[in-house]
C-alpha atoms as a PDB file:
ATOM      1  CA  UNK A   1       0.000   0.000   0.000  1.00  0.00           C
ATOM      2  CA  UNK A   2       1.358   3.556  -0.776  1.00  0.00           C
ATOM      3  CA  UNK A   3       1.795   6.530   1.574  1.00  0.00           C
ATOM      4  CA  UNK A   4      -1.373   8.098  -0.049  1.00  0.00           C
ATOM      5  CA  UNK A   5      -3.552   5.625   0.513  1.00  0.00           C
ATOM      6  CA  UNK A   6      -2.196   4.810   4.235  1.00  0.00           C
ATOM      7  CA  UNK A   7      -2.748   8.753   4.543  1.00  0.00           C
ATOM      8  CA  UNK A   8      -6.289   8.637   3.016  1.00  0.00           C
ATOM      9  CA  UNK A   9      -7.521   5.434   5.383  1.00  0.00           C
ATOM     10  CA  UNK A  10      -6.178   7.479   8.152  1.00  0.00           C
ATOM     11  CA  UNK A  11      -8.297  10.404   8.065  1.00  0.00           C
ATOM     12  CA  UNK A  12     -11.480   8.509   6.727  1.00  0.00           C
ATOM     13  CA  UNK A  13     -11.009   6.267   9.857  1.00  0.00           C
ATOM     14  CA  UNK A  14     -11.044   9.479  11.812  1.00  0.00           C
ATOM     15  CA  UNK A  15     -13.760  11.042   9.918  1.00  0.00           C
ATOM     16  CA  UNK A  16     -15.723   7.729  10.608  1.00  0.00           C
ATOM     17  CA  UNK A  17     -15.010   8.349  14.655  1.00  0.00           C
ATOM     18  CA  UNK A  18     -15.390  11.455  14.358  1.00  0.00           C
ATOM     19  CA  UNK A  19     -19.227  11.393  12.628  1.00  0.00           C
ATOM     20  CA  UNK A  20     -22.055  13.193  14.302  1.00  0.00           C
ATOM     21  CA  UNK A  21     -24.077  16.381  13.911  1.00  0.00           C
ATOM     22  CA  UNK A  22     -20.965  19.030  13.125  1.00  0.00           C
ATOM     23  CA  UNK A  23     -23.176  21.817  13.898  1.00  0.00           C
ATOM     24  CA  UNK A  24     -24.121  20.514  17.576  1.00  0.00           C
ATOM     25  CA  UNK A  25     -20.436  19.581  18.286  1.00  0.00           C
ATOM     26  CA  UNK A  26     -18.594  22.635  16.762  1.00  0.00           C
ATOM     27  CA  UNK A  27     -21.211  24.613  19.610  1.00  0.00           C
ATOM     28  CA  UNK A  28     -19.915  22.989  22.596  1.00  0.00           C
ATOM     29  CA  UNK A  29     -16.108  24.115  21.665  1.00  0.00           C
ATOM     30  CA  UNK A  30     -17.273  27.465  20.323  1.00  0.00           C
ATOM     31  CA  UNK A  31     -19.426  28.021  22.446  1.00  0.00           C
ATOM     32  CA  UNK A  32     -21.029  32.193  22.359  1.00  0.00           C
ATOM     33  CA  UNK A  33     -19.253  32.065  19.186  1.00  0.00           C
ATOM     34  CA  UNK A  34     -21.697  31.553  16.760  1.00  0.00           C
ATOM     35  CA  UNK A  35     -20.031  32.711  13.506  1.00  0.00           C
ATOM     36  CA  UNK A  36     -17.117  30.547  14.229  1.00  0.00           C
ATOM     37  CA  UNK A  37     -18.828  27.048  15.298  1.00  0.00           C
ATOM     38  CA  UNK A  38     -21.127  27.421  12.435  1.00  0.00           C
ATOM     39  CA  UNK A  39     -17.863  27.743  10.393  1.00  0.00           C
ATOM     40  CA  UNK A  40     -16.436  24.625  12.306  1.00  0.00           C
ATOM     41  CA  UNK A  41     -19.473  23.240  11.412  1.00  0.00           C
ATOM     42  CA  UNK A  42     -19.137  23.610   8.022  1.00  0.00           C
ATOM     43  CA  UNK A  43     -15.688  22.640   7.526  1.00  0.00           C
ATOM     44  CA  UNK A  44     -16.337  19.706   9.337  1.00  0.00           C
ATOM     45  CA  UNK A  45     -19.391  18.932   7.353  1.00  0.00           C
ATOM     46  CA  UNK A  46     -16.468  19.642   3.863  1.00  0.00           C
ATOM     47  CA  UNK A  47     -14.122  17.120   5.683  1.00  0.00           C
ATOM     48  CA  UNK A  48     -16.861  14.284   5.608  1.00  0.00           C
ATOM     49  CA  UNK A  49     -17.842  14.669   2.084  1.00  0.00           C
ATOM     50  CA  UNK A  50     -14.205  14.931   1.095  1.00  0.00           C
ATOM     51  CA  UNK A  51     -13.345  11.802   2.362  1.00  0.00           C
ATOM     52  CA  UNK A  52     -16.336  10.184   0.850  1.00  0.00           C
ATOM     53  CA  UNK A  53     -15.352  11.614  -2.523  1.00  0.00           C
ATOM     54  CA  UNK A  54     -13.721   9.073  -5.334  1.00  0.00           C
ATOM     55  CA  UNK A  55      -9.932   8.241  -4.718  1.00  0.00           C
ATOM     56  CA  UNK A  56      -8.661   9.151  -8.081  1.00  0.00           C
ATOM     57  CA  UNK A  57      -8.077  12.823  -7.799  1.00  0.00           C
ATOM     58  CA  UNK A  58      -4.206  12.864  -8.317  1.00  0.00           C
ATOM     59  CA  UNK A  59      -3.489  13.325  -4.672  1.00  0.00           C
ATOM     60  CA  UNK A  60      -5.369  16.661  -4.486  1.00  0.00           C
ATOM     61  CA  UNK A  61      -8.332  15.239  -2.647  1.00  0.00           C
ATOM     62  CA  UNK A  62      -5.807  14.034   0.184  1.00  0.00           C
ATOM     63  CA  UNK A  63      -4.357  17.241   0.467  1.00  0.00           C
ATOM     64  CA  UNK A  64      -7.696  18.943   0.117  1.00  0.00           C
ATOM     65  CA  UNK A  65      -8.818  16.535   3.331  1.00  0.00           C
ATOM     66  CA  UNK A  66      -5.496  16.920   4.962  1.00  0.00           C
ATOM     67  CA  UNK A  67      -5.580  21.088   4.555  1.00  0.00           C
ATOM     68  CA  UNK A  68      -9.215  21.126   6.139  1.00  0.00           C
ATOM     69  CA  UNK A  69      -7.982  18.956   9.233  1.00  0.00           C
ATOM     70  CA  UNK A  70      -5.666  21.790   9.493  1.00  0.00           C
ATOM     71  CA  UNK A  71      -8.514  24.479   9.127  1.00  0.00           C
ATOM     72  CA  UNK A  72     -10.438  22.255  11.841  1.00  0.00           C
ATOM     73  CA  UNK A  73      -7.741  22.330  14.235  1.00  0.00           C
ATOM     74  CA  UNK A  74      -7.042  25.778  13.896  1.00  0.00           C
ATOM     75  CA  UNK A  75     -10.658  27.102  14.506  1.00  0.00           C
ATOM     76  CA  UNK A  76     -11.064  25.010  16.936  1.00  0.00           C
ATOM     77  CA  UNK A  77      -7.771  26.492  18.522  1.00  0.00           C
ATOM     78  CA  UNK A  78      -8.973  29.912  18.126  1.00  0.00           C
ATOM     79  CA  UNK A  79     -12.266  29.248  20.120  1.00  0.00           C
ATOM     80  CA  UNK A  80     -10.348  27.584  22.444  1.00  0.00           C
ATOM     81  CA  UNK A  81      -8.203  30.910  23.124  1.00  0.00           C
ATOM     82  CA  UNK A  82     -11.324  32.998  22.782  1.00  0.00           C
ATOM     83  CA  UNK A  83     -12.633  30.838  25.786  1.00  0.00           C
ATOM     84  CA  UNK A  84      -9.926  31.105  27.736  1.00  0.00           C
ATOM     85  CA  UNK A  85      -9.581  35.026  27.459  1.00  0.00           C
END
């Protein structure tokens, strides 16, 4: 098996755990926030219908799935410092 492919059954696996109502879940960590859980929601909601998108995009859906666990982190990074301060 090639690194992309290990890569790409990584995150599905942890989109898979990770399944739920993005929405609900994206309010409990940004919570009083509402523009930024609903945009945790909707990156979240992008991530799951990026990893259930066909494998033969060149590498560029992998990246694409790999740059919005990135995007998730970081927002949920920034409500994390918004809740703290």
């Amino acid at each position: 098996m090639n690194l992309w492919k290990s890569i790409a059954l990584a995150f599905i696996a942890a989109a898979a755990f990770t399944a739920g109502n993005p929405e609900a879940d994206a309010a409990g960590v940004c919570h009083d926030q509402p523009n930024m859980a609903a945009a945790l929601g909707q990156l979240r909601g992008a991530r799951a219908s990026l990893a259930k998108a066909e494998h033969d995009k060149g590498g560029w859906r992998v990246a694409a799935i790999a740059n919005t666990d990135k995007a998730i982190a970081d927002t949920e990074r920034g409500c994390a410092f918004d809740n703290n301060h």
